[in-house]
Protein backbone atom coordinates (compact mmCIF):
# COMPACT_ATOMS: atom_id res chain seq x y z
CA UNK A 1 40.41 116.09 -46.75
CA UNK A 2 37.57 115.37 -44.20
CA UNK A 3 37.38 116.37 -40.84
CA UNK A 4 37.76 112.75 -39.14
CA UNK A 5 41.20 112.32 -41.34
CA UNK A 6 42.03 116.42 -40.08
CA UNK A 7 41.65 115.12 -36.70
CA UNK A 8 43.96 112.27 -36.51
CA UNK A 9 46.81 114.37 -38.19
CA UNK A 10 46.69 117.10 -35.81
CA UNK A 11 46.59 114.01 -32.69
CA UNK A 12 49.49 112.98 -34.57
CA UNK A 13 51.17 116.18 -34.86
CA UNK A 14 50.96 116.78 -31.17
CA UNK A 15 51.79 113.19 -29.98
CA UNK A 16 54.94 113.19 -31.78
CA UNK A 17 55.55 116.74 -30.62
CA UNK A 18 55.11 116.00 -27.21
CA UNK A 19 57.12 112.90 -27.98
CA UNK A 20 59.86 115.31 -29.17
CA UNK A 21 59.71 118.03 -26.25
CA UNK A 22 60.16 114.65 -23.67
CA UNK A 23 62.77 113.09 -25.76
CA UNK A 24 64.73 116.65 -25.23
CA UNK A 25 63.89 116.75 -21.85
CA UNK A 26 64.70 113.39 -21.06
CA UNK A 27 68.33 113.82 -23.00
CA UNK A 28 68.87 116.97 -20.68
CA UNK A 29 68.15 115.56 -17.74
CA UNK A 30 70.78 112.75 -18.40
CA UNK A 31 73.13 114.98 -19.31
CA UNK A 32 72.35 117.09 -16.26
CA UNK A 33 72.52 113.55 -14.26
CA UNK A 34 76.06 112.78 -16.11
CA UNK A 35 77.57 116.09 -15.36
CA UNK A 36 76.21 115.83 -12.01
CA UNK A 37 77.83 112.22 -11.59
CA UNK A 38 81.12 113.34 -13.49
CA UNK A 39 81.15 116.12 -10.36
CA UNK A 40 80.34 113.97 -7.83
CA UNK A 41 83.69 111.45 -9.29
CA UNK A 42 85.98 114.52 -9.37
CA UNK A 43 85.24 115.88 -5.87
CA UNK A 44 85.85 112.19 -4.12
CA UNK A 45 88.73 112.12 -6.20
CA UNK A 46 89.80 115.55 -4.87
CA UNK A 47 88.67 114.89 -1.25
CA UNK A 48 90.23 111.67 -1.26
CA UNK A 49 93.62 113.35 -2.47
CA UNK A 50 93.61 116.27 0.23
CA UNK A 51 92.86 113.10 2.79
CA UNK A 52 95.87 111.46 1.87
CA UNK A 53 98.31 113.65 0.89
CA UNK A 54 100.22 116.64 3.42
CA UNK A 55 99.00 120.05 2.21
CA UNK A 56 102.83 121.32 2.72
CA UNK A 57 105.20 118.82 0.52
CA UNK A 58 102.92 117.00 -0.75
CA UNK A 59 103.80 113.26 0.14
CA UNK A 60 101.71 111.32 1.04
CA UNK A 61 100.46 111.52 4.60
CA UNK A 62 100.33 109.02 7.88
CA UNK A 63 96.29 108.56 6.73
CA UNK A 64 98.08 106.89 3.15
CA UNK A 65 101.04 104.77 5.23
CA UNK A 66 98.04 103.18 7.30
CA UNK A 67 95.96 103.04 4.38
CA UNK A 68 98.92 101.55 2.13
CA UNK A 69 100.40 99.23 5.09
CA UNK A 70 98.71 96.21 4.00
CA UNK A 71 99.84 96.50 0.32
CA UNK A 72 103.78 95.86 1.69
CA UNK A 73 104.96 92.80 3.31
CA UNK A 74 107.50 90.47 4.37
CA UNK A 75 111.08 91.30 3.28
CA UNK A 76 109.87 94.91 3.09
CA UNK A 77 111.04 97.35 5.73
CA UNK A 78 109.72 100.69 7.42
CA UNK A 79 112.56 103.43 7.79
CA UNK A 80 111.80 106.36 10.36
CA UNK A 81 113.52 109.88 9.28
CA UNK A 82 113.63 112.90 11.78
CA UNK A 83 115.75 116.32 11.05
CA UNK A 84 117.98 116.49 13.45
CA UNK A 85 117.52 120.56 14.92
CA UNK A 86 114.68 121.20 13.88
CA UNK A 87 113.30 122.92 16.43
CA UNK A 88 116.78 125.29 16.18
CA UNK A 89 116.00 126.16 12.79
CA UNK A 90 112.70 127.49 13.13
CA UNK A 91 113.46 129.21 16.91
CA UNK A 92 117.01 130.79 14.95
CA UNK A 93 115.38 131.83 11.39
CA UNK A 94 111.83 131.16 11.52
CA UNK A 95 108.66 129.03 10.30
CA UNK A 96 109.18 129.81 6.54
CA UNK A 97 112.95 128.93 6.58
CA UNK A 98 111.93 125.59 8.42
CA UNK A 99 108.88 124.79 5.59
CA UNK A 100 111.91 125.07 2.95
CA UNK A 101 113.49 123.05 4.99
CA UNK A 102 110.83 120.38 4.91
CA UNK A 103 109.98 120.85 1.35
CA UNK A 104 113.85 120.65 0.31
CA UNK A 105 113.87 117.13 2.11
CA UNK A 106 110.53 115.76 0.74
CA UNK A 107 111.34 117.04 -2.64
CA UNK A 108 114.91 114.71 -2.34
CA UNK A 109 112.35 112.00 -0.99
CA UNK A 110 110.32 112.17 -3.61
CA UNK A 111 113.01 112.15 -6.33
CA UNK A 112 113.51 109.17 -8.81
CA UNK A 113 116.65 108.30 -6.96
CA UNK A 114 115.04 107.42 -3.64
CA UNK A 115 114.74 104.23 -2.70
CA UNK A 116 111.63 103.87 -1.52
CA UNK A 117 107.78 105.30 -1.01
CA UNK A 118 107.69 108.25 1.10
CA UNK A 119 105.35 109.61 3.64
CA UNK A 120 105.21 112.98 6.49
CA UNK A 121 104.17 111.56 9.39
CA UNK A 122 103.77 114.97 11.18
CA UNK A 123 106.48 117.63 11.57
CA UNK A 124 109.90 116.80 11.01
CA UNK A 125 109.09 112.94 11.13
CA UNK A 126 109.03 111.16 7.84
CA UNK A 127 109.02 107.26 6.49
CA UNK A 128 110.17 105.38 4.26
CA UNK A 129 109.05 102.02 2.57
CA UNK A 130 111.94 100.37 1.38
CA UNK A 131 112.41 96.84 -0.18
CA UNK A 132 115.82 96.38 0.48
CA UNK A 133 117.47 97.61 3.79
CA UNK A 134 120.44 98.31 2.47
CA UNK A 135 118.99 100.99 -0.03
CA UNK A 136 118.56 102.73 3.36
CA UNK A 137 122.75 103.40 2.82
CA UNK A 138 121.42 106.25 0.03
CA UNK A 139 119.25 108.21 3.26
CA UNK A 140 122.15 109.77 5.25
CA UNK A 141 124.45 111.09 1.91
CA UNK A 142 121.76 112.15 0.08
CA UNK A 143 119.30 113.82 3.10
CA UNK A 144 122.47 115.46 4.40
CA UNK A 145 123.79 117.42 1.32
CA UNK A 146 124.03 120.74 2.07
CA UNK A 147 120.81 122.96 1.11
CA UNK A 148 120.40 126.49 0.40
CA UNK A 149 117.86 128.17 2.57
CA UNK A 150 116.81 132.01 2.31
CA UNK A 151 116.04 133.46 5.82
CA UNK A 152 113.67 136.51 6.43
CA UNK A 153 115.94 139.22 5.53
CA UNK A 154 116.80 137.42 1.82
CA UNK A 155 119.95 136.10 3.14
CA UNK A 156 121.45 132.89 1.88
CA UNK A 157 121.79 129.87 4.54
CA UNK A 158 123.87 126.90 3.40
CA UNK A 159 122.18 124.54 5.51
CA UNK A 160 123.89 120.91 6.11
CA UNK A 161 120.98 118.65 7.81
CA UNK A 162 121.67 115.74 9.74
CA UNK A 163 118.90 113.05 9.81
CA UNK A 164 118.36 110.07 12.01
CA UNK A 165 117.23 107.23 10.86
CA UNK A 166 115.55 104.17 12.06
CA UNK A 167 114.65 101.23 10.12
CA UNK A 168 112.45 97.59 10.88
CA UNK A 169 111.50 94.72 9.34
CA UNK A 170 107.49 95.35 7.98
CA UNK A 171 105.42 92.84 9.74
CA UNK A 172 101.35 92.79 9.68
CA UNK A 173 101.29 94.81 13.25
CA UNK A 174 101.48 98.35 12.06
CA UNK A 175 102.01 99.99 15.81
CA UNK A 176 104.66 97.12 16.17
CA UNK A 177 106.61 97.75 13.21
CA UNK A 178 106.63 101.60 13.12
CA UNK A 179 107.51 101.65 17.34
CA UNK A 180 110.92 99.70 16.55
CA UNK A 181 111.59 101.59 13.66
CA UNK A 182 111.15 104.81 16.16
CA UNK A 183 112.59 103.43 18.69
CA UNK A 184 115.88 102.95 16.47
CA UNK A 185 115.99 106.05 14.71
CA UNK A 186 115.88 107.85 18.83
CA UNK A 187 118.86 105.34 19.32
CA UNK A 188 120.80 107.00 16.11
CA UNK A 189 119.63 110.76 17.44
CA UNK A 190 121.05 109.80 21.30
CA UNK A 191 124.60 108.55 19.57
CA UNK A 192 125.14 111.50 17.27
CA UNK A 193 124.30 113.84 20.65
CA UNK A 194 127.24 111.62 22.45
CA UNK A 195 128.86 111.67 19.94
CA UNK A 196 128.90 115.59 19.37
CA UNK A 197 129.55 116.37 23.10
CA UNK A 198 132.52 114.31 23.12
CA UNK A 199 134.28 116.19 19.95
């Protein structure tokens, strides 16, 4: 074989090499860019969770109802929960007692039997989307069955909550909607207080 003919194989031979090393490269930096994207997807996705979910019951949050308010509409309603002694509970057998408390509630809120989409708004404050305002009859019977708490010392607490409850017709204005539903559910907490003095 002559030198000329030599020549052109070897320029071959290392063009298709080099071909062959950037091919690879090339693949691993997609696959680097892929995993890097595929990352990228699952953080938001995580991020975006933590945003909109409470870290204690998991429900969603106040962050979700806003975000979720313009999803609902007419012949919808917004129902405003509060536990009833709440304050009590944590003052008489302290915060961990109180976060079963709150987990016991949102885990009945969350059930398949509830009514309606729930969300913590902060404390002991919940809502309720509900589509019917007379599935809002299933809140006080079901919220108020007796739960068993464990206090510090181990000790078993049958614990019977009372909940008030206020509920509105949705309409577009958010603020609107959610202040009448509030106001109500006060209304229910101020009768059951006049109520209870006068027995």
């Amino acid at each position: 074989m002559n030198r000329p003919a030599l020549a052109t194989g070897a320029v071959g031979l290392a063009v298709a090499g080099l071909l062959l090393t950037r091919t690879r490269s090339a693949k691993v930096r997609n696959d680097r860019t892929r995993d890097t994207l595929r990352e990228a997807r699952n953080d938001a996705a995580h991020w975006w969770n933590v945003a909109h979910h409470d870290d204690l019951t998991g429900l969603r949050n106040r962050r979700s109802l806003y975000t979720d308010w313009d999803s609902y509409g007419p012949n919808m309603f917004v129902a405003i929960l509060d536990i009833d002694g709440f304050k009590a509970v944590n003052d008489d057998y302290g915060h961990a007692v109180g976060d079963h408390l709150l987990l016991a509630i949102a885990e009945r809120l969350n059930s398949d039997a509830c009514p309606g989409r729930a969300y913590r708004l902060g404390g002991d404050e919940f809502a309720l989307i509900l589509d019917d305002a007379d599935h809002a009859l299933w809140l006080p019977v079901e919220l108020s069955a007796p739960i068993r708490l464990s206090d510090w010392d181990g000790a078993g607490i049958d614990y019977h909550p009372s909940i008030s409850i206020g509920i509105a017709p949705w309409q577009p204005n958010r603020s609107a909607a959610m202040a009448d539903a509030d106001e109500l559910m006060y209304a229910d907490k101020a009768l059951k207080a006049i109520t209870s003095e006068a027995l």
